[in-house]
Protein backbone atom coordinates (compact mmCIF):
# COMPACT_ATOMS: atom_id res chain seq x y z
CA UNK A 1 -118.14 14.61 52.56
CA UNK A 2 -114.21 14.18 53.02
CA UNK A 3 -115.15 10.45 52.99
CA UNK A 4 -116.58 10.49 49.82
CA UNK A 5 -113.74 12.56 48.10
CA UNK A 6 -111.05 10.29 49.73
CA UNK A 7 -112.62 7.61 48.14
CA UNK A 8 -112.93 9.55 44.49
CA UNK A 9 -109.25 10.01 45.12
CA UNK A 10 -108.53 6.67 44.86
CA UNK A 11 -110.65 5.51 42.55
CA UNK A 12 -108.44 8.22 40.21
CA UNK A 13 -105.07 7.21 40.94
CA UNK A 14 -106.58 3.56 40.35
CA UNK A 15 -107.33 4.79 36.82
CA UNK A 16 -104.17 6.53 36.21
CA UNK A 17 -102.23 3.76 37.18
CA UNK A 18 -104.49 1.85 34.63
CA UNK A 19 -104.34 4.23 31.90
CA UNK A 20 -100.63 4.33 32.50
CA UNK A 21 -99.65 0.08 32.43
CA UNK A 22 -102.67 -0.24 29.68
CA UNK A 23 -100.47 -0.09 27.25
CA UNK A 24 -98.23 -2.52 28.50
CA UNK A 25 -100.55 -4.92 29.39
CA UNK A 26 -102.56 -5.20 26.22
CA UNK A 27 -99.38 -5.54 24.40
CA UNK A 28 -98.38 -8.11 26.44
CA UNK A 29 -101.43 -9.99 25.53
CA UNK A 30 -101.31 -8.67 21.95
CA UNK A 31 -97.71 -10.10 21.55
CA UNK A 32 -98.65 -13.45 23.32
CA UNK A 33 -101.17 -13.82 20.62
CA UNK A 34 -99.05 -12.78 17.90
CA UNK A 35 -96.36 -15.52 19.09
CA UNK A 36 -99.48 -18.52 18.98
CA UNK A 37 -100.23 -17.30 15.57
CA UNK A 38 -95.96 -17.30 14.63
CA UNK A 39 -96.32 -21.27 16.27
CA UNK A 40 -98.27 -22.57 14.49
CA UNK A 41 -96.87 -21.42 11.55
CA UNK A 42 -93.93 -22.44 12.44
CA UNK A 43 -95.87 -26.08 13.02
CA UNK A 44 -97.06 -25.66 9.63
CA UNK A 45 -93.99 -25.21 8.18
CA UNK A 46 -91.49 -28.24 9.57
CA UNK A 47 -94.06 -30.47 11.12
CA UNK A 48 -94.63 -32.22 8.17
CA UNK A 49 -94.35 -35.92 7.66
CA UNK A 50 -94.13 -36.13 4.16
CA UNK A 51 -90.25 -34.06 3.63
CA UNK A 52 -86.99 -34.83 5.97
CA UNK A 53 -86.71 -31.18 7.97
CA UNK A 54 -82.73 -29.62 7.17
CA UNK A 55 -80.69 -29.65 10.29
CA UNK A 56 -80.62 -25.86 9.06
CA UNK A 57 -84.47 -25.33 9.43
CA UNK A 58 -84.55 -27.03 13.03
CA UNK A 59 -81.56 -24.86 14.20
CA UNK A 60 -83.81 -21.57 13.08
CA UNK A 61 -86.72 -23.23 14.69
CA UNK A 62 -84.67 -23.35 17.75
CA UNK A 63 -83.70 -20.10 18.22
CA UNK A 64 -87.07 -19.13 17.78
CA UNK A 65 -88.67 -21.31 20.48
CA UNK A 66 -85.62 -19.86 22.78
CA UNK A 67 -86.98 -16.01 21.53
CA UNK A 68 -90.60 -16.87 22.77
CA UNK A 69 -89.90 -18.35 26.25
CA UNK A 70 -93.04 -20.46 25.86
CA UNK A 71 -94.22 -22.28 29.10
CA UNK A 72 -95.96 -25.64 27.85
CA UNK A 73 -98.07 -25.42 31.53
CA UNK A 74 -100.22 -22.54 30.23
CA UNK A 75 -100.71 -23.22 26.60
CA UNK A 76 -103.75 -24.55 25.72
CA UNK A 77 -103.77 -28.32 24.53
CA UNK A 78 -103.80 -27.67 21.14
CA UNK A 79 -100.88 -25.18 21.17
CA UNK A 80 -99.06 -27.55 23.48
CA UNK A 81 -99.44 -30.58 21.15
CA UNK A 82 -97.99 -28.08 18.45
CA UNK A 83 -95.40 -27.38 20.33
CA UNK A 84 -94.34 -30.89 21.02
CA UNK A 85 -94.65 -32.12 17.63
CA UNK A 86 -92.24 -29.22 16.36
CA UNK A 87 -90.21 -30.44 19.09
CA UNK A 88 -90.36 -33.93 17.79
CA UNK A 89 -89.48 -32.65 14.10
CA UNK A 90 -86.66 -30.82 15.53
CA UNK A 91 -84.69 -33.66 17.09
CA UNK A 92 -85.22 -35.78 14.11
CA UNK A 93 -83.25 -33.10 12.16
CA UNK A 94 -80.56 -32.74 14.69
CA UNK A 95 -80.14 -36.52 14.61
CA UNK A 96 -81.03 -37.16 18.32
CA UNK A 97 -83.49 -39.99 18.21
CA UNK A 98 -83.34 -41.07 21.84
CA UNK A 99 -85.33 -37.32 22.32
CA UNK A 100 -87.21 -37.75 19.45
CA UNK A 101 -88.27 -41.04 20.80
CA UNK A 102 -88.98 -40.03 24.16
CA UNK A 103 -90.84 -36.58 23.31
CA UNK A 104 -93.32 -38.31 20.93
CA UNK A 105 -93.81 -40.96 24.21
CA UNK A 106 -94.96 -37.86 25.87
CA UNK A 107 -97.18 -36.87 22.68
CA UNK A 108 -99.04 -40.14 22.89
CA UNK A 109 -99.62 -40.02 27.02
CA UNK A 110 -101.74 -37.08 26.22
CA UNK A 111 -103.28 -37.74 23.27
CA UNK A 112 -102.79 -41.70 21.99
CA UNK A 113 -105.28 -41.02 18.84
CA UNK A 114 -104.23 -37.53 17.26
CA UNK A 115 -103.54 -38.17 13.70
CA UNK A 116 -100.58 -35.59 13.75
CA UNK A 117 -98.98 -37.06 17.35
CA UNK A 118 -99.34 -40.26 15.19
CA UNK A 119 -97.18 -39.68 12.61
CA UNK A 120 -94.39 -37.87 14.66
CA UNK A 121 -94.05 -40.99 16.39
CA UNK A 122 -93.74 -43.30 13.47
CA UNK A 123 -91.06 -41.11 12.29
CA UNK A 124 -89.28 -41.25 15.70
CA UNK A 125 -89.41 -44.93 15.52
CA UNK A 126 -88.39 -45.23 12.81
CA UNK A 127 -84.79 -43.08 13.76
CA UNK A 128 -84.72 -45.08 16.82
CA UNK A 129 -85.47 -48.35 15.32
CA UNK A 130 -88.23 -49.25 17.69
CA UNK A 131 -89.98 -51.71 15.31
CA UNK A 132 -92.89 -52.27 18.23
CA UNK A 133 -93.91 -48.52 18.47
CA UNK A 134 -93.85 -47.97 14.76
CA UNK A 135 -95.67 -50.75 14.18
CA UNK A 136 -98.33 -49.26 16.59
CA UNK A 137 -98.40 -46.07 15.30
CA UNK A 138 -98.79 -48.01 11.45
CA UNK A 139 -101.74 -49.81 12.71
CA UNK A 140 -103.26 -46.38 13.76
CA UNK A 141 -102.80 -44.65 10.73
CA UNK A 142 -103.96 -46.75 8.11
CA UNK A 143 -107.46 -47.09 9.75
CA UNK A 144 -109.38 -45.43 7.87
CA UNK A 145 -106.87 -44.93 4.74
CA UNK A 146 -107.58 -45.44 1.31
CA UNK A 147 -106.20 -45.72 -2.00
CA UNK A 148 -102.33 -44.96 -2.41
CA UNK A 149 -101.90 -44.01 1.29
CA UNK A 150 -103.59 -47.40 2.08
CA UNK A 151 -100.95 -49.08 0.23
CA UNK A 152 -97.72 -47.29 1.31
CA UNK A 153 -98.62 -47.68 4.93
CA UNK A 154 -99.21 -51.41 4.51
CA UNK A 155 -95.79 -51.26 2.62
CA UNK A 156 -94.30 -50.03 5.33
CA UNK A 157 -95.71 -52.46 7.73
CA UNK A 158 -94.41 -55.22 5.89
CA UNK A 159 -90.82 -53.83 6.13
CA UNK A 160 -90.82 -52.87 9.63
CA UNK A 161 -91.05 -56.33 10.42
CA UNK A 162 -87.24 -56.75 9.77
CA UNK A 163 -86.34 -53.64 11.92
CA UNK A 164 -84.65 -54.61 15.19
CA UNK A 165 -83.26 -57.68 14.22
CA UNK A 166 -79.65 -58.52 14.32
CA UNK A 167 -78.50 -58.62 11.02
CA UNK A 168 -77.75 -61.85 8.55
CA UNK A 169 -73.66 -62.75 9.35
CA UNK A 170 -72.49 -61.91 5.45
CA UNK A 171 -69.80 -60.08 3.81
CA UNK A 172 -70.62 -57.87 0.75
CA UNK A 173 -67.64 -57.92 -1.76
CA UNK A 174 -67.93 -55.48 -4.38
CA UNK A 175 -66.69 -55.62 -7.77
CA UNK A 176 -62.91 -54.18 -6.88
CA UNK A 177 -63.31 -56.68 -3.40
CA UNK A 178 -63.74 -53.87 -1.21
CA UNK A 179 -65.20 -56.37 1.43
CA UNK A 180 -68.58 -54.87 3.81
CA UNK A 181 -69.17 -57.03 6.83
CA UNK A 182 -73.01 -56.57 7.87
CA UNK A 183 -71.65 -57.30 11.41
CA UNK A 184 -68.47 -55.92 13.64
CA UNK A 185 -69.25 -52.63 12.15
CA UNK A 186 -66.86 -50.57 14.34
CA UNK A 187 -67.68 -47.20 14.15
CA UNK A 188 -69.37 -47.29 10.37
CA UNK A 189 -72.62 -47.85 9.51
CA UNK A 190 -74.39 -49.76 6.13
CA UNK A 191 -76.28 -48.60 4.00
CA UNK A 192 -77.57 -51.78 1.48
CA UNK A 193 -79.45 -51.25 -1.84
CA UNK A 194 -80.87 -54.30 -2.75
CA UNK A 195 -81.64 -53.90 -6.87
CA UNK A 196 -82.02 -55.62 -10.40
CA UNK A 197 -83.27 -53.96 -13.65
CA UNK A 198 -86.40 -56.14 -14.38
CA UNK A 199 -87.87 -54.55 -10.81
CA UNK A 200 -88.27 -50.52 -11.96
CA UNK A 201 -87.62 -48.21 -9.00
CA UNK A 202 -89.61 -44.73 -8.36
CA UNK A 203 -87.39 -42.32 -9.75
CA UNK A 204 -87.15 -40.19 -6.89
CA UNK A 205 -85.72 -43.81 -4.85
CA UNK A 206 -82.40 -43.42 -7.32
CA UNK A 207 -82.65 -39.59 -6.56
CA UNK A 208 -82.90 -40.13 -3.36
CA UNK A 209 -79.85 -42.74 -2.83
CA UNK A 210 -77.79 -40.09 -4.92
CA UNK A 211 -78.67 -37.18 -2.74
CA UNK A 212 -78.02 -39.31 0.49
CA UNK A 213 -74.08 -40.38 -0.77
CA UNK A 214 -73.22 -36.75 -1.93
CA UNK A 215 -74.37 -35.80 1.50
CA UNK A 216 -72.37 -38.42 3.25
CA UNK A 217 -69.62 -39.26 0.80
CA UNK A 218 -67.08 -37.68 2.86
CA UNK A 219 -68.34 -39.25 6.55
CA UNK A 220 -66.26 -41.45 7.89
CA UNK A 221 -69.05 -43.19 9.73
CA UNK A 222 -71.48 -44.81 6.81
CA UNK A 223 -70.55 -47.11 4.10
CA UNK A 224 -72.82 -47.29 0.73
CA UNK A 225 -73.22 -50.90 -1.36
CA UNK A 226 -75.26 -52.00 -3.98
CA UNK A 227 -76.20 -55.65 -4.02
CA UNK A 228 -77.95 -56.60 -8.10
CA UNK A 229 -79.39 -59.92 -8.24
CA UNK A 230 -80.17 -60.17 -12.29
CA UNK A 231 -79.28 -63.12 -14.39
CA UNK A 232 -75.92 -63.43 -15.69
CA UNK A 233 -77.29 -62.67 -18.85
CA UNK A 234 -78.84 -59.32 -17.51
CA UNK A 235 -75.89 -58.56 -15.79
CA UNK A 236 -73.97 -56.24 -18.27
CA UNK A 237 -77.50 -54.43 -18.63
CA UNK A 238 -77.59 -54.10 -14.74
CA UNK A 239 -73.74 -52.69 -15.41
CA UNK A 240 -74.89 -49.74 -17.76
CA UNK A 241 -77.82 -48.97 -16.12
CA UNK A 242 -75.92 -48.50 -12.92
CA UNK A 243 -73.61 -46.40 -14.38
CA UNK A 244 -76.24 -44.03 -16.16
CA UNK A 245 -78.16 -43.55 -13.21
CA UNK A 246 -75.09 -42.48 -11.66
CA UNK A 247 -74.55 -45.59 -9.34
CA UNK A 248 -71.05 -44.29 -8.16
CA UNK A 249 -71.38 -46.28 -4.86
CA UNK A 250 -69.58 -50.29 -5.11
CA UNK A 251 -72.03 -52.88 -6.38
CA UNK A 252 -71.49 -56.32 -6.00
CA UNK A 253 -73.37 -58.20 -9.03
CA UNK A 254 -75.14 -61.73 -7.59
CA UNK A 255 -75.26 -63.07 -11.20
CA UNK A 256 -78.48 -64.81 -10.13
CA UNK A 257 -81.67 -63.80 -10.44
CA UNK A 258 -83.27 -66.66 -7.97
CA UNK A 259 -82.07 -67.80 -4.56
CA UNK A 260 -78.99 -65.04 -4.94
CA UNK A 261 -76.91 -65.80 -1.78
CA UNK A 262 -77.27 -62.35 -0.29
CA UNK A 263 -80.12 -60.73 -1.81
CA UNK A 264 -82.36 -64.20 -0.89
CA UNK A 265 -80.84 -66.55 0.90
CA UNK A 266 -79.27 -63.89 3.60
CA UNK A 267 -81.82 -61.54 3.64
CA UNK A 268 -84.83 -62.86 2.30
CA UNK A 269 -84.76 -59.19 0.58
CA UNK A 270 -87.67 -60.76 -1.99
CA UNK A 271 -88.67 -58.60 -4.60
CA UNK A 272 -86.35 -55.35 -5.09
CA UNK A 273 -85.85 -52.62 -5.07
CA UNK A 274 -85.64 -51.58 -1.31
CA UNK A 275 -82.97 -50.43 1.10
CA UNK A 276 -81.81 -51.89 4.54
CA UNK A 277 -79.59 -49.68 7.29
CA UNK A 278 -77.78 -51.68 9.77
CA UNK A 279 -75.99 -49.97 12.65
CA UNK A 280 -72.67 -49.79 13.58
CA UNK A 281 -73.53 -53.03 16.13
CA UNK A 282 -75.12 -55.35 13.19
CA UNK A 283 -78.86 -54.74 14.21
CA UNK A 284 -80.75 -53.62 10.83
CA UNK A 285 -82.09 -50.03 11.81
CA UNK A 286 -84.17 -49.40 9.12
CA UNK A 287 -86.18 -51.05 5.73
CA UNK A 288 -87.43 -49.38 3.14
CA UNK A 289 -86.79 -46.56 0.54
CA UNK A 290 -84.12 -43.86 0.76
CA UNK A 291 -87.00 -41.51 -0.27
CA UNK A 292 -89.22 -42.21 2.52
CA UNK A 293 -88.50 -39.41 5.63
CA UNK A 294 -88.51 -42.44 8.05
CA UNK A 295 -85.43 -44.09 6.77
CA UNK A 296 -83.68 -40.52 6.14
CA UNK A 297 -83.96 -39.87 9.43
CA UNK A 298 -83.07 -43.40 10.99
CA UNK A 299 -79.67 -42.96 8.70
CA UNK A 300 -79.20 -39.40 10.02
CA UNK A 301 -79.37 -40.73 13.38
CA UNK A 302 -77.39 -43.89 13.05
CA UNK A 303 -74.50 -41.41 11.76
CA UNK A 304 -74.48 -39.13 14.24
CA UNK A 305 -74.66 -41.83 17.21
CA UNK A 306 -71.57 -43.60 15.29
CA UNK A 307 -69.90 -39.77 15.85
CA UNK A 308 -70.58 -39.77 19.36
CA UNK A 309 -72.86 -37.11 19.01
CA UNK A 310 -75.92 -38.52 20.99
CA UNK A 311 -76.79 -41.45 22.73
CA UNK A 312 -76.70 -44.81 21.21
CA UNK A 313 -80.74 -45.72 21.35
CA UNK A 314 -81.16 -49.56 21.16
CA UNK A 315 -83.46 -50.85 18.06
CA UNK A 316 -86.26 -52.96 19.56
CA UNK A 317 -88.40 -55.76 17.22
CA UNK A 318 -91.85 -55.80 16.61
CA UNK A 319 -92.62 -57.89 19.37
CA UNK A 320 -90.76 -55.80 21.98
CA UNK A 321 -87.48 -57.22 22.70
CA UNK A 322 -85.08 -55.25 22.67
CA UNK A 323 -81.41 -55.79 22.46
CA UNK A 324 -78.41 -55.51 25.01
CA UNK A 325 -75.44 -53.65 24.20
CA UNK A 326 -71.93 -53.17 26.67
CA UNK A 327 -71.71 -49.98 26.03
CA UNK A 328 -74.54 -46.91 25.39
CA UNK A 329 -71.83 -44.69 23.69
CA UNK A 330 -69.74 -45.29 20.91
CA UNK A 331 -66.01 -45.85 22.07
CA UNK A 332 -64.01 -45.52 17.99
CA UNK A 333 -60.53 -45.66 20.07
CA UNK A 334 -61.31 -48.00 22.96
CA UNK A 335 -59.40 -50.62 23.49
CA UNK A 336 -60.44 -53.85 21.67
CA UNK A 337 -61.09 -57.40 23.21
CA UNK A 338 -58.91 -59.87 23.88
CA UNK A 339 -58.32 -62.01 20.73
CA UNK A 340 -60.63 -64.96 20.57
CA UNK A 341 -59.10 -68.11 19.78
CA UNK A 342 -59.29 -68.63 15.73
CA UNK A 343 -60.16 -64.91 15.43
CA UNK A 344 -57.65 -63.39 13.12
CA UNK A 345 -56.22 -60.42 14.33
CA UNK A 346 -55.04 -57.14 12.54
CA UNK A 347 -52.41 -55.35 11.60
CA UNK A 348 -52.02 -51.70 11.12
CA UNK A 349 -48.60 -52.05 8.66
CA UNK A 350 -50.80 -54.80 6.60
CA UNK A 351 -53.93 -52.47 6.32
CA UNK A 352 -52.13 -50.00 5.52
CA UNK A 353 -50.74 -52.20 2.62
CA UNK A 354 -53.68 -53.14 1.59
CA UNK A 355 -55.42 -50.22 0.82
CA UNK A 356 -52.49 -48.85 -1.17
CA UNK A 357 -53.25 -52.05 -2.82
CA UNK A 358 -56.68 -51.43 -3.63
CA UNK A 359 -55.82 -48.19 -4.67
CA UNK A 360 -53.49 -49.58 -6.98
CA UNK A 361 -56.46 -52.15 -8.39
CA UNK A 362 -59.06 -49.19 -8.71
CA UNK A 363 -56.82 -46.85 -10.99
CA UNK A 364 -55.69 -50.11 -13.23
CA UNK A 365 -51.88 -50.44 -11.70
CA UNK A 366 -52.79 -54.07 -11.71
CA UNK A 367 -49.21 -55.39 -11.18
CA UNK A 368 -48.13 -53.33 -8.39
CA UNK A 369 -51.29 -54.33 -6.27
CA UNK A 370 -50.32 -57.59 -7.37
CA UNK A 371 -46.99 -57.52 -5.91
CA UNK A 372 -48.32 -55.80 -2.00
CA UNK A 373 -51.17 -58.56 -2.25
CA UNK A 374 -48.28 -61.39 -2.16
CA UNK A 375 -46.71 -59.31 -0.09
CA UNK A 376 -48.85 -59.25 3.18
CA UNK A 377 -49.75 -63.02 2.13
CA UNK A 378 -46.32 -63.96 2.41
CA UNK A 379 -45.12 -61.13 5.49
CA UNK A 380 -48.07 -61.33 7.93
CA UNK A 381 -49.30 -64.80 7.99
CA UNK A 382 -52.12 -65.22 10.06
CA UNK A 383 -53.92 -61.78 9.98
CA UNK A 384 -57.51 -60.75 8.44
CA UNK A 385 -54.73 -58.50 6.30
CA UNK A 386 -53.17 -61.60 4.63
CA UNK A 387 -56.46 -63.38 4.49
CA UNK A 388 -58.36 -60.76 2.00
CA UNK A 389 -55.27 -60.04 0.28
CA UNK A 390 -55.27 -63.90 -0.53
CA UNK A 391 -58.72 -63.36 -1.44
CA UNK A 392 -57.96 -60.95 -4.23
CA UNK A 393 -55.43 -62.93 -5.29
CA UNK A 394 -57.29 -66.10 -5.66
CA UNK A 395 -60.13 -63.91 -7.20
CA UNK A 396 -58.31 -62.16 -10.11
CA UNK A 397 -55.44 -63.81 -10.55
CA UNK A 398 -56.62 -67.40 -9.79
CA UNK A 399 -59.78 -67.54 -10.53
């Protein structure tokens, strides 16, 4: 009898102990429910491949994957495919495509075919400039697409065939002769918008270009240039429509509407409009339209490599080869090489010079940048100073 009321003894404080850490418990599981439901809203939300996520939205996002303490290990596969898509989405805003690129590697090990995984990996590849994998994912994607998605994706394909590639040896000179070199970039990146009035552009392309140089107009890391190839005839037209659609980057007009030097013969840009990205090393990052996420987010992370902000991630062609860089850091202050023979070298009194000069061109003081340009021509012979300043002068005043 004292067995059995032992045993009734324990089977109560079993209870009690139960009724007492019941609460606890089912709000445990209550609250780890609640948090699946809050990710995959939050999926929902900035895992989309259609709009460029703020850097804003992903720091939020951030701090709330920190709050829930997920472990990856025991979510179930769907939830952990969310989770490393938002992941994916988040690194693209930050500007870190080297984690980008590497998450969405993981993405694709455990699930090659999802649709979603897909597309977070274009994206990715299209930050890092890995032509091969975004061609992959491409091929993926449009099976099965129709209509207008059919025909951007096959778009895109086309232009990802550039991506990787060291870019054409040409300098850009702009109407004032602000020179851009497409190689020996330093620490600046280039952003080219290849253009002519007979070729309409989507409206949201021009919005898009505008909203990209009032973001970045005051980095000190990207560089903006329009390249027109219209007639000669066309070319005031090309002029006015630049300026109404608020064109306040530097164009440089080709006055030719075939076999343009830069626009075709460089570039092979064919019909514009379109827009190339070439990184601060002279490899082309990125082809396409400023309005397309892809190339948003390959400038974004071009920029903030050239800052020293993440790791330099080396573009890689559509056949896989990759280049080979010195360095895997930017290095803005390192010392420079030694001077090649027949390289020109520079001079910091001389640059200095010259952009006074410039400045002096640009707000109409036209004999005062006159004066500097003869200036460094005639007091440092022999630098790249003296060789553009000779280049305005032969331009504008001996033409």
């Amino acid at each position: 009898m004292l067995l059995y009321a032992n045993r009734w003894r324990r089977v109560g404080l079993v209870a009690a102990v139960v009724w007492c850490i019941w609460p606890a418990v089912s709000g445990a599981w209550a609250q780890s429910a609640a948090t699946l439901r809050e990710l995959n809203k939050l999926h929902e939300r900035i895992a989309d491949p259609g709009k460029v996520l703020t850097a804003k939205d992903a720091r939020q996002a951030t701090n709330r994957l920190a709050e829930w303490k997920l472990t990856p290990e025991k979510l179930s596969p769907e939830d952990r495919a969310r989770l490393g898509r938002i992941e994916v989405y988040i690194a693209l805003a930050k500007g870190d495509a080297k984690a980008a690129l590497e998450r969405a590697r993981s993405l694709l090990d455990e699930s090659a075919d999802d649709a979603a995984g897909c597309e977070a990996a274009y994206l990715a590849a299209c930050a890092a400039g890995d032509a091969k994998l975004g061609s992959d994912m491409l091929k993926k994607l449009t099976k099965g697409a129709k209509g207008d998605r059919r025909r951007r994706l096959s778009q895109r394909r086309r232009w990802i065939r550039g991506v990787g590639k060291k870019a054409p040896e040409v300098e850009i000179r702009a109407e004032d002769m602000t020179a851009f070199r497409t190689t020996r970039r330093g620490d600046r990146v280039l952003l080219i918008d290849f253009w002519n009035v007979l070729s309409t552009r989507e409206d949201d392309t021009s919005e898009s270009l505008r909203a990209l140089r009032e973001e970045y107009q005051h980095s000190l890391h990207v560089d903006f240039v329009g390249v027109n190839a219209d007639a000669e005839t066309r070319v005031p037209e090309a002029k006015e429509f630049a300026k109404e659609s608020g064109y306040v980057w530097k164009q440089r007009y080709e006055y030719a509407a075939a076999d343009a030097p830069i626009t075709h013969q460089a570039f092979r840009a064919g019909k514009p409009p379109w827009q190339v990205l070439i990184d601060t090393f002279g490899y082309v990052r990125s082809i396409g339209s400023a309005r397309e996420p892809g190339f948003q987010y390959a400038l974004r992370a071009a920029i903030a490599e050239a800052r020293g902000d993440y790791p330099v991630v080396l573009p890689r062609t559509r056949d896989g080869k990759q280049s080979e860089r010195a360095s895997a850091k930017i290095e803005p202050q390192a010392k420079k090489p030694a001077q090649q023979e027949g390289e020109l070298r520079s001079d910091p009194d001389a640059a200095a010079k010259l952009n006074l000069a410039r400045t002096y061109l640009k707000t109409g003081k036209r004999t005062d940048a006159k004066r500097l340009f003869e200036e460094i021509v005639r007091n440092y012979p022999g630098t790249l100073e003296a060789k553009e300043a000779r280049e305005y002068l032969d331009s504008i005043w001996n033409p």
